[in-house]
N, C-alpha and C. Protein backbone atom coordinates (compact mmCIF):
# COMPACT_ATOMS: atom_id res chain seq x y z
N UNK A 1 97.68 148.20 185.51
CA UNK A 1 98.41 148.10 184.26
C UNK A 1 97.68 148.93 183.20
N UNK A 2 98.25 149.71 182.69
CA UNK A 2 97.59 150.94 181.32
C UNK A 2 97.20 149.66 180.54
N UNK A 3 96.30 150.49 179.87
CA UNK A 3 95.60 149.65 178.85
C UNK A 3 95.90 150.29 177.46
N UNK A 4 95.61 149.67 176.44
CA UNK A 4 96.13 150.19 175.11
C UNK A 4 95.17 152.04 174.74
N UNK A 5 93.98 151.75 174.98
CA UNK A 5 93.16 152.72 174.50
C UNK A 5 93.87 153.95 175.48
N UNK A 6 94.90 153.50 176.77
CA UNK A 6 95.26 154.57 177.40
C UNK A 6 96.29 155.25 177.19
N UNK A 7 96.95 154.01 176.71
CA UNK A 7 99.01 154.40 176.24
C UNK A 7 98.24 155.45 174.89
N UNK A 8 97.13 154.69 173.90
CA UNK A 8 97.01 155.92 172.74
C UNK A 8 96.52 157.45 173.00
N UNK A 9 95.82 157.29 174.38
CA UNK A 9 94.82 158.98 175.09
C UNK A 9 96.40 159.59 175.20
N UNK A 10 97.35 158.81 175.57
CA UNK A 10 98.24 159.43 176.27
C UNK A 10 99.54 160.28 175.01
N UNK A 11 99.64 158.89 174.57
CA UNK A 11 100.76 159.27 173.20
C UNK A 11 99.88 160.52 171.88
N UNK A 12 98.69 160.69 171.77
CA UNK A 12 97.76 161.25 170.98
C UNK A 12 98.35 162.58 171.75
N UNK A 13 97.78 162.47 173.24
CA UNK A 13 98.07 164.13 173.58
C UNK A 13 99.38 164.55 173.65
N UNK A 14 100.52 163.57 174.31
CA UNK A 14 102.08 164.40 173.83
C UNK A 14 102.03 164.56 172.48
N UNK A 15 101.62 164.16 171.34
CA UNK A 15 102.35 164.38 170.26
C UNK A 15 101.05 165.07 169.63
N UNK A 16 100.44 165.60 169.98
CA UNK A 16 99.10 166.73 169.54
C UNK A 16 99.72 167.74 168.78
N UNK A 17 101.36 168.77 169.15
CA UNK A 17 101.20 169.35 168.81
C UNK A 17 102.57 169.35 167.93
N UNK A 18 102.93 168.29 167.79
CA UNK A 18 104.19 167.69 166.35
C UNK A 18 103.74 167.89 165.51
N UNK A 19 104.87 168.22 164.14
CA UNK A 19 104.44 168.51 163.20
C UNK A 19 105.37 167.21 162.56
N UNK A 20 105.51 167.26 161.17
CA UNK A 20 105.94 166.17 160.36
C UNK A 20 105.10 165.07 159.81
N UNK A 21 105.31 163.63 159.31
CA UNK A 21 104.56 163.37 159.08
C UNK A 21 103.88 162.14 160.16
N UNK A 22 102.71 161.57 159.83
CA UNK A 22 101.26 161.10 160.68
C UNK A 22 101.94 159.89 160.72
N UNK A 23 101.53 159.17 161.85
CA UNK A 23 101.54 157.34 161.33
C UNK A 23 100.56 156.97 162.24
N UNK A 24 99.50 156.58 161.05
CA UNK A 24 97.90 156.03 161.61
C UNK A 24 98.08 154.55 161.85
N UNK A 25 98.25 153.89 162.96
CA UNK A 25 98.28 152.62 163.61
C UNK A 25 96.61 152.42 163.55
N UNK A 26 95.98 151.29 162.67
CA UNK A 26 94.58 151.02 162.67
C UNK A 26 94.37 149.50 163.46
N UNK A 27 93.91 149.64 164.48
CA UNK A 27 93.65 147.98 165.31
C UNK A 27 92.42 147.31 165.11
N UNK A 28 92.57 146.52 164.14
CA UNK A 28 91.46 146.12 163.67
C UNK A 28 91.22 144.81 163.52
N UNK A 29 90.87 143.26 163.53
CA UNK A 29 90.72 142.23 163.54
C UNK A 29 89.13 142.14 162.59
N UNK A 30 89.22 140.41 162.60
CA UNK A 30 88.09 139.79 162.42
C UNK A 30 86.43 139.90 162.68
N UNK A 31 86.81 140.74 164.48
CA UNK A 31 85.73 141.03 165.11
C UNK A 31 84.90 142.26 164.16
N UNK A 32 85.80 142.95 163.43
CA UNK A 32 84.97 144.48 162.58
C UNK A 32 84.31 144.09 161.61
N UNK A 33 83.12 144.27 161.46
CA UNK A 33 82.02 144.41 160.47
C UNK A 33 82.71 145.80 159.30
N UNK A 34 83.25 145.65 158.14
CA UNK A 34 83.94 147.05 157.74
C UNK A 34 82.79 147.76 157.18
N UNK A 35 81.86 146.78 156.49
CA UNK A 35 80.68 147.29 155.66
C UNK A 35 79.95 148.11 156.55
N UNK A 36 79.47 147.50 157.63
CA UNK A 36 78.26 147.74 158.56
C UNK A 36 79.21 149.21 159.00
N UNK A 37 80.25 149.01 159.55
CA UNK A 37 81.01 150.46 160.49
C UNK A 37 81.11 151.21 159.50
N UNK A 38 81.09 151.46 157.97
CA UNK A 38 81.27 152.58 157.23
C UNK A 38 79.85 152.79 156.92
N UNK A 39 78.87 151.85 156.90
CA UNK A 39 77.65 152.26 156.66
C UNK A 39 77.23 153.24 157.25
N UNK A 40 77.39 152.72 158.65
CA UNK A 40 76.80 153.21 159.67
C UNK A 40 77.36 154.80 160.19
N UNK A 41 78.53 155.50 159.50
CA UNK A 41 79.45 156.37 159.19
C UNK A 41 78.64 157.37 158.51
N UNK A 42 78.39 156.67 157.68
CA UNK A 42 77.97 157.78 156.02
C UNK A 42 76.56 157.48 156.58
N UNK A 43 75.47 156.75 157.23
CA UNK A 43 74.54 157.09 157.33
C UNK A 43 74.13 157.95 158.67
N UNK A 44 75.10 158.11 159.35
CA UNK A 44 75.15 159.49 160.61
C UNK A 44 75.30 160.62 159.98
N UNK A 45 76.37 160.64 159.43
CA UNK A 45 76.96 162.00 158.54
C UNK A 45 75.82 162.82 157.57
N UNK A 46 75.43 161.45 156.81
CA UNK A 46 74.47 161.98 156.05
C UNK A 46 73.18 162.77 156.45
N UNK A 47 72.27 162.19 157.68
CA UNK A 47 71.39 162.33 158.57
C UNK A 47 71.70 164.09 159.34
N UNK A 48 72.98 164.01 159.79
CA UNK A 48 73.23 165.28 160.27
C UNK A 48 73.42 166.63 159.09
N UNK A 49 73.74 165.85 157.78
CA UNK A 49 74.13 166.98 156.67
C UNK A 49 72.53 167.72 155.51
N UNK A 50 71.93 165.94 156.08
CA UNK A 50 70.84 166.66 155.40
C UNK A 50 70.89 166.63 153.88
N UNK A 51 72.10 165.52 153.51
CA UNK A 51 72.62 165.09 152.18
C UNK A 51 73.61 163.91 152.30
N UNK A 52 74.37 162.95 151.33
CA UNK A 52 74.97 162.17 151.32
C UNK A 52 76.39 162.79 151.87
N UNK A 53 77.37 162.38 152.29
CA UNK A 53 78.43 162.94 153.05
C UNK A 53 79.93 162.72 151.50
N UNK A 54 80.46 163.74 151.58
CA UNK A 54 81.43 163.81 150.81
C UNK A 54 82.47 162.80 151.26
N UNK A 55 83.48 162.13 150.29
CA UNK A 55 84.45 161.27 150.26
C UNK A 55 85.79 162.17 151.71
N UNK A 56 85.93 163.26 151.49
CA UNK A 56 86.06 164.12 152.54
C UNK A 56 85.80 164.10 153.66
N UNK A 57 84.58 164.40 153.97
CA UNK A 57 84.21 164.67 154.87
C UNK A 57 83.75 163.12 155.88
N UNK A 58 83.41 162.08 155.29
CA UNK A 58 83.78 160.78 155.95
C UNK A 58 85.12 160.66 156.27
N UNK A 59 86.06 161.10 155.45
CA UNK A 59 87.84 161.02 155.91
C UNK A 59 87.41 161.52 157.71
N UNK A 60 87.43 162.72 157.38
CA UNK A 60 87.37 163.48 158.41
C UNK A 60 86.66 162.93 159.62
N UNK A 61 85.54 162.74 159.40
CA UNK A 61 84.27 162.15 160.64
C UNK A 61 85.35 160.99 161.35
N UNK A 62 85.68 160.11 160.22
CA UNK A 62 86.68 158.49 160.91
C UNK A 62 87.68 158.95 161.73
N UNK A 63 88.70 160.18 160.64
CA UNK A 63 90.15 160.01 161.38
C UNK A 63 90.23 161.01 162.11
N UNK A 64 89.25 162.26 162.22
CA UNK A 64 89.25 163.26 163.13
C UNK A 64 90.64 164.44 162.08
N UNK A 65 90.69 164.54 160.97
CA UNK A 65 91.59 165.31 160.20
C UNK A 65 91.50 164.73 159.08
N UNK A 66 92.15 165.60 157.91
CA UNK A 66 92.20 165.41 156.60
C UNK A 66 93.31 164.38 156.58
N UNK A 67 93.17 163.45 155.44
CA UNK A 67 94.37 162.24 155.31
C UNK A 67 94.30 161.84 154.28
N UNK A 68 95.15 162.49 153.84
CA UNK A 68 96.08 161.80 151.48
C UNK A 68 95.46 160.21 151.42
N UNK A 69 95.20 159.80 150.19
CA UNK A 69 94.66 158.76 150.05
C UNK A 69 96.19 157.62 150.21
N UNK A 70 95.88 156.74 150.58
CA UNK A 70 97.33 155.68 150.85
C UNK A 70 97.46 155.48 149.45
N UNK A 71 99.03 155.17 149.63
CA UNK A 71 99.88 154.62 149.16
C UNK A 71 100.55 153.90 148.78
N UNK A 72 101.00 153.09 149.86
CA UNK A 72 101.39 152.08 150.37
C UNK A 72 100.86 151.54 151.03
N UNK A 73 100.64 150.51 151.40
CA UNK A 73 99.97 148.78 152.33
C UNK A 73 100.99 148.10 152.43
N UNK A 74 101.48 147.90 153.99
CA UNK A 74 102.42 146.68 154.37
C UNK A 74 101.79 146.46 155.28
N UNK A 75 101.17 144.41 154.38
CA UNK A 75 100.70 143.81 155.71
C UNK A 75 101.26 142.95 155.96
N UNK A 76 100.74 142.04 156.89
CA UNK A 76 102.17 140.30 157.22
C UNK A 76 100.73 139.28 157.51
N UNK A 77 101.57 138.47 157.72
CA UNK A 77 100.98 137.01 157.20
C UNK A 77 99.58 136.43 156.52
N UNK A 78 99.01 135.89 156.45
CA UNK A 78 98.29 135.98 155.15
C UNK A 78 98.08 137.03 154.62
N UNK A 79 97.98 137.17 153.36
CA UNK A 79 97.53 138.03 152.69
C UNK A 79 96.43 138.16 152.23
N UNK A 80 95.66 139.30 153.22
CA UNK A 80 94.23 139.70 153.05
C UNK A 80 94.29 140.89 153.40
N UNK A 81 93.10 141.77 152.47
CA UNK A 81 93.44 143.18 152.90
C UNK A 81 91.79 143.39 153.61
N UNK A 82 90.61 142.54 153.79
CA UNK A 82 89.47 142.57 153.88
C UNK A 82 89.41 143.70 154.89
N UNK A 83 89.54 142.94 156.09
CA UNK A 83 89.52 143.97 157.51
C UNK A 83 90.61 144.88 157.74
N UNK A 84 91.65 144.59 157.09
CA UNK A 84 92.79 145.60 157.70
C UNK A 84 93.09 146.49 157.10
N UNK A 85 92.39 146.96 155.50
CA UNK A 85 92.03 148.21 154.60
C UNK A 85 92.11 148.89 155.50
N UNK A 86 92.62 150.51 155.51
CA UNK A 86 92.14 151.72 156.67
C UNK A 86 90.66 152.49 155.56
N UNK A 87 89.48 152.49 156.11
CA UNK A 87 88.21 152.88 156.01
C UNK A 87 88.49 153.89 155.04
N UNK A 88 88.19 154.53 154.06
CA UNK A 88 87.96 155.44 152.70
C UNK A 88 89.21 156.11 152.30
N UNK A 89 90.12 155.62 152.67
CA UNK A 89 91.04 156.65 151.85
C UNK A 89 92.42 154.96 150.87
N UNK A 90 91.82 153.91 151.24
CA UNK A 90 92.78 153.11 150.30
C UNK A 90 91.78 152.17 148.95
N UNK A 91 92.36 151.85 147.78
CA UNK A 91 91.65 151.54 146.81
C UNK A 91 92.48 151.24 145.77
N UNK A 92 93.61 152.10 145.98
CA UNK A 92 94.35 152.10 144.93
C UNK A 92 96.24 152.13 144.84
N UNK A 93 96.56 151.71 146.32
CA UNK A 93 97.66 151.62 146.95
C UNK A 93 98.58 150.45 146.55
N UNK A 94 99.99 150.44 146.31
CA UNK A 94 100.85 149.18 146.56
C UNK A 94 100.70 148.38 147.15
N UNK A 95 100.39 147.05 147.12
CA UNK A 95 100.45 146.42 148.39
C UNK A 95 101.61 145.17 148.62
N UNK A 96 102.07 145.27 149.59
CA UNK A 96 103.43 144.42 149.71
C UNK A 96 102.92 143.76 151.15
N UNK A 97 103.37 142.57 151.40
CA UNK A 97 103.09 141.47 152.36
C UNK A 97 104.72 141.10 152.97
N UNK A 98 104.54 140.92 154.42
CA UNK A 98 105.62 140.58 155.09
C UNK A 98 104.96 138.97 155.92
N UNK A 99 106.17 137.90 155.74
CA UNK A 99 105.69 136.63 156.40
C UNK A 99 105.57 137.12 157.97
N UNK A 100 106.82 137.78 158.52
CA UNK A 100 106.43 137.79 159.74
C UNK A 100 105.77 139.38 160.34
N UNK A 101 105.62 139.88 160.92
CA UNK A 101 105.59 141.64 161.44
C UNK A 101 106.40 142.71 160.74
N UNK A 102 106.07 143.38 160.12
CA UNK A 102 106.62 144.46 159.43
C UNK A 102 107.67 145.04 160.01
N UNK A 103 107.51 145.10 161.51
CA UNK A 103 108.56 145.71 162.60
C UNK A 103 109.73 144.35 162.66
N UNK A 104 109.83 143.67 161.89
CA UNK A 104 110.68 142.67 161.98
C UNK A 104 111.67 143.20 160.71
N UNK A 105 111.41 143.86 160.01
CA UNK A 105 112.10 143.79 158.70
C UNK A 105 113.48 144.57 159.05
N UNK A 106 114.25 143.85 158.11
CA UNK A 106 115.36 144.53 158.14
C UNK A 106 115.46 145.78 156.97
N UNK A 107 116.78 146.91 157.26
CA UNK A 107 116.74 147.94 156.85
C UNK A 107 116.52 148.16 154.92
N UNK A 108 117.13 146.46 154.54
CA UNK A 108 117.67 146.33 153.39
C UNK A 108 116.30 145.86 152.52
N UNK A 109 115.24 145.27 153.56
CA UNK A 109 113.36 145.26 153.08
C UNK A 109 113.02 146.42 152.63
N UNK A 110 113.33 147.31 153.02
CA UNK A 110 112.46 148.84 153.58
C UNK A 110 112.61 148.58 152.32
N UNK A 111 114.07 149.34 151.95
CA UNK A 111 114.76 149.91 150.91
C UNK A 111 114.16 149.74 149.70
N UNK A 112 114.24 147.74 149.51
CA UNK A 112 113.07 147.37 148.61
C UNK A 112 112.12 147.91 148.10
N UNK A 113 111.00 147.70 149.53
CA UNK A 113 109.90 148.27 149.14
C UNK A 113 109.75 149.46 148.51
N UNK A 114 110.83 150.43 149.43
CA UNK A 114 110.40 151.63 148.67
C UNK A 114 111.22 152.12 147.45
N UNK A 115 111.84 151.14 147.17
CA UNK A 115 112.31 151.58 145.79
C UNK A 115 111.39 150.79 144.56
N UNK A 116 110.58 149.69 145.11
CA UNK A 116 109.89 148.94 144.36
C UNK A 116 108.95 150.26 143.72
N UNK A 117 108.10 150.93 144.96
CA UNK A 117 107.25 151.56 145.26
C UNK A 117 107.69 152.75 144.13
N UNK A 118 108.44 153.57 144.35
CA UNK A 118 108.80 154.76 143.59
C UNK A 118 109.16 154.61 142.14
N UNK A 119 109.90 153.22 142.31
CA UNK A 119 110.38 152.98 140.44
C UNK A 119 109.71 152.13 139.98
N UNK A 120 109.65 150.74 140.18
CA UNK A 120 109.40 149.60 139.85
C UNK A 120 108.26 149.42 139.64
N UNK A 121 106.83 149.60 140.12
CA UNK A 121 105.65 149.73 140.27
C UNK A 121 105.07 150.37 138.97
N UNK A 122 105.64 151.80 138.41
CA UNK A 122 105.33 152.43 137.67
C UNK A 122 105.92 152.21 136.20
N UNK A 123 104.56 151.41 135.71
CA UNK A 123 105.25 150.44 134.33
C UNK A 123 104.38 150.84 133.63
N UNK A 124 104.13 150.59 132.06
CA UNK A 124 103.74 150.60 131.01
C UNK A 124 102.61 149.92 131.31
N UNK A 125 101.34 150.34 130.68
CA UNK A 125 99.88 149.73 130.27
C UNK A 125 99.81 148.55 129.37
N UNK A 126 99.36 147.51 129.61
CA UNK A 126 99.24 146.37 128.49
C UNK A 126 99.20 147.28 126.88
N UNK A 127 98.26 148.09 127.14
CA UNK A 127 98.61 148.46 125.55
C UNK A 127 99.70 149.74 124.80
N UNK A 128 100.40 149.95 126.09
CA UNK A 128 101.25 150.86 125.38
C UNK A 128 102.85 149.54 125.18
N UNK A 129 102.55 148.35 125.00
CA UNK A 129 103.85 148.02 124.76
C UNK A 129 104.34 147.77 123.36
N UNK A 130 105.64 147.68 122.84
CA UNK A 130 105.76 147.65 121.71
C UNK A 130 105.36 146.18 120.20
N UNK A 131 104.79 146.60 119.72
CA UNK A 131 104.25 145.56 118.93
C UNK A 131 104.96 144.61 117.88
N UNK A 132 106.29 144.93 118.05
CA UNK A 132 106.96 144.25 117.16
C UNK A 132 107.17 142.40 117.82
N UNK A 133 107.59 141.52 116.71
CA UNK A 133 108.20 140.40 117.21
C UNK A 133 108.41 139.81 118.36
N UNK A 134 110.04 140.80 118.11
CA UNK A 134 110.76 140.55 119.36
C UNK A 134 109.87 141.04 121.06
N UNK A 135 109.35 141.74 120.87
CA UNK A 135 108.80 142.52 122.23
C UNK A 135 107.41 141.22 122.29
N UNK A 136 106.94 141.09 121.39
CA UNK A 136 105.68 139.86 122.07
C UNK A 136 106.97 138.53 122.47
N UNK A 137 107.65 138.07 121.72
CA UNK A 137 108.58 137.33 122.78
C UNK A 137 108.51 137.06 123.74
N UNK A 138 109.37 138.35 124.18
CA UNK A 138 109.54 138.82 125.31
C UNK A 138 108.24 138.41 126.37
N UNK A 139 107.57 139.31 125.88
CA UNK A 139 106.50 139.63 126.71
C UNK A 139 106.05 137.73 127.09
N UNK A 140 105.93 136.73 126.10
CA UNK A 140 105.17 135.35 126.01
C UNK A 140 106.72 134.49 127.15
N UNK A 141 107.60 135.05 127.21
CA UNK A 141 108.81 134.56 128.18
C UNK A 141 108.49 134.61 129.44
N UNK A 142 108.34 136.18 129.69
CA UNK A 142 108.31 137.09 131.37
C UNK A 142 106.68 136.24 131.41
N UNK A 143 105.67 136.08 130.55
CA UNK A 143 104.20 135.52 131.41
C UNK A 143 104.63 133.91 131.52
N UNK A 144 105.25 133.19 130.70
CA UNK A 144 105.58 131.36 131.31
C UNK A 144 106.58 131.33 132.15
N UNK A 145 107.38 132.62 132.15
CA UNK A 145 108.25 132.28 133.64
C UNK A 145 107.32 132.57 134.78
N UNK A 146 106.23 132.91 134.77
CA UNK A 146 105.88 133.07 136.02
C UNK A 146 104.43 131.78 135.66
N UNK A 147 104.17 131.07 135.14
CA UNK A 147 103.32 130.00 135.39
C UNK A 147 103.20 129.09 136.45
N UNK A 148 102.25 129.21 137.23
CA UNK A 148 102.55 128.32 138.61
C UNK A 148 103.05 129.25 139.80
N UNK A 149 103.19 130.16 139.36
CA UNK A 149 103.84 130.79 140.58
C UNK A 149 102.31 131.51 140.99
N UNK A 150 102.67 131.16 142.84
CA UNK A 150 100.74 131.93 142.97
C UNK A 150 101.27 132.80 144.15
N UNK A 151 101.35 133.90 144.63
CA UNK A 151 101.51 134.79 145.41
C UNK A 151 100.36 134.31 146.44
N UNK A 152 100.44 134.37 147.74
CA UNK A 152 99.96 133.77 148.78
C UNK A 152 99.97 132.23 149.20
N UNK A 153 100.47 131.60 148.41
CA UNK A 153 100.26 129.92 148.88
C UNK A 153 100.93 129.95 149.73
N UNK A 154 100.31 128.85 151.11
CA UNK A 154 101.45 128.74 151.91
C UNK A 154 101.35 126.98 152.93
N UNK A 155 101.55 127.29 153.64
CA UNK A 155 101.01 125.79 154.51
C UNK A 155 100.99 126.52 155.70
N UNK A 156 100.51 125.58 156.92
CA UNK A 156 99.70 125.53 157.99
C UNK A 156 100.97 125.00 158.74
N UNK A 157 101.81 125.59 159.45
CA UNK A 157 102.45 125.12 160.56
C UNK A 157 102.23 124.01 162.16
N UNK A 158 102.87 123.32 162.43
CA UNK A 158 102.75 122.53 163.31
C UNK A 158 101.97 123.56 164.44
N UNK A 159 102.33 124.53 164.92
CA UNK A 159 102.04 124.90 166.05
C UNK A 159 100.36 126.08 165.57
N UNK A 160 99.77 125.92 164.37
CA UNK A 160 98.75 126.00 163.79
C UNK A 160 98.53 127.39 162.95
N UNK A 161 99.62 127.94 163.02
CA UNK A 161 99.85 129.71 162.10
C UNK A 161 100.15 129.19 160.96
N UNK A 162 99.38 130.43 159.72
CA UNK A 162 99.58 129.82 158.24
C UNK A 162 101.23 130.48 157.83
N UNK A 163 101.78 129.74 156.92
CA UNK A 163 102.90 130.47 156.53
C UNK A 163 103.22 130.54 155.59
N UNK A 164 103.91 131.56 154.69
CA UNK A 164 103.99 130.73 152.80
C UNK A 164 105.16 130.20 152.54
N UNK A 165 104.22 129.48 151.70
CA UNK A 165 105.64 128.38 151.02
C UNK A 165 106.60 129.33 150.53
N UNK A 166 107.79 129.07 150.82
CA UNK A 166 109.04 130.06 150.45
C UNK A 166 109.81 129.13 149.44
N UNK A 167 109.80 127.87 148.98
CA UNK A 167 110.09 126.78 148.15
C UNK A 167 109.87 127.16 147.07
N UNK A 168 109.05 128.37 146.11
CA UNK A 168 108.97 128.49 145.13
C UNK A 168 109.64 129.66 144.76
N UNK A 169 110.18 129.66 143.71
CA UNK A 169 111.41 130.25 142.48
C UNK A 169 110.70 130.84 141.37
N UNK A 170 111.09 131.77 141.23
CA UNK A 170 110.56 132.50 139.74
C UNK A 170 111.58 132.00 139.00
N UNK A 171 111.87 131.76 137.78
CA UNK A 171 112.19 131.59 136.39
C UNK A 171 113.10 132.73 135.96
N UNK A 172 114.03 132.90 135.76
CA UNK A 172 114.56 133.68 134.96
C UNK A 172 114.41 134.02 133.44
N UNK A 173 114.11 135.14 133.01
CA UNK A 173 113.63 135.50 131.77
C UNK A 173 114.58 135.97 130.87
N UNK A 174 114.82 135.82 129.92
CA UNK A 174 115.90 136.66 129.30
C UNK A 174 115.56 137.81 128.43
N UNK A 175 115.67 138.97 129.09
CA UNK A 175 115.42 140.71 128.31
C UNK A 175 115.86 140.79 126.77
N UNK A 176 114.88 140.89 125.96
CA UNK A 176 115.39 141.55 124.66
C UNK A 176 115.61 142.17 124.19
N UNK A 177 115.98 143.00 123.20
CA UNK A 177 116.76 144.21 123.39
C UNK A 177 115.53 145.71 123.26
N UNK A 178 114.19 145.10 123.54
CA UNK A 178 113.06 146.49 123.72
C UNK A 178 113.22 146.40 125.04
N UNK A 179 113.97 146.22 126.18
CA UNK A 179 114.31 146.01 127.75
C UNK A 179 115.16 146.45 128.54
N UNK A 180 116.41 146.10 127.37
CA UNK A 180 117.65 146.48 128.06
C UNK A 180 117.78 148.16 128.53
């Protein structure tokens, strides 16, 4: 029976010489030390350079090619990014959580996300908002509608997998007219 490290020797070399874009599958669990394996990265690199190793050139050493800093993060069930970060190129990415496998989602998730991602995401700085009245309102509405609401809570299923509570409701806010 092939083994995983073989289906990837195998799928790596048919698709060696595709062009378009990458999709880095990272298999990583509990068992990875992330600190110790990047230490231990930048202190080879460094040793062979004869200097500290560029943000670069660690890309390179890990993924064997140059790779854009992420973007996007879709992980599933609890939400933790500890071990399942991909090694120097994420820090500053979206991150969106699926209860069950990402490969579970339907077409109308994607969409979401990536419209979250392209529009929604890209908002105003606490201090560029407008200072009048009405806009602190606003603003004192949209933060008590979300009081109590905690992104990750969940409970512990009978058969012992964590899951999140899906029982909780955001608040509806009502937009004032610095919104509409």
């Amino acid at each position: 029976m092939p083994t995983l490290h073989t289906d990837f020797q195998r799928l790596a070399q048919e698709t060696l010489q595709a062009s378009g874009p990458r999709l880095i599958y990272l298999f990583r669990g509990d068992w990875t030390d992330i600190t110790t394996e990047q230490a231990h990265l930048g202190f080879h690199l460094g040793k062979q350079f004869g200097r500290a190793p560029t943000p670069q050139e660690l890309v390179q050493a890990f993924y064997g090619q140059e790779i854009p800093k992420l973007a996007v993060y879709i992980g599933s069930g609890r939400p933790r990014i500890n071990v399942f970060r991909p090694p120097f190129i994420s820090g500053s990415e979206d991150c969106y959580w699926c209860a069950t496998s990402p490969v579970r989602l339907p077409l109308d998730d994607w969409r979401k996300i990536i419209y979250d991602h392209l529009y929604l995401r890209k908002t105003k700085g606490n201090r560029e908002y407008l200072l009048s009245e009405s806009s602190r309102e606003d603003l004192m509405h949209a933060v008590q509608s979300l009081d109590s609401y905690v992104l990750g809570v969940g409970q512990k299923h009978p058969l012992g997998f964590w899951m999140p509570d899906t029982q909780t409701e955001v608040v509806d806010y009502p937009l004032g007219e610095n919104y509409a």
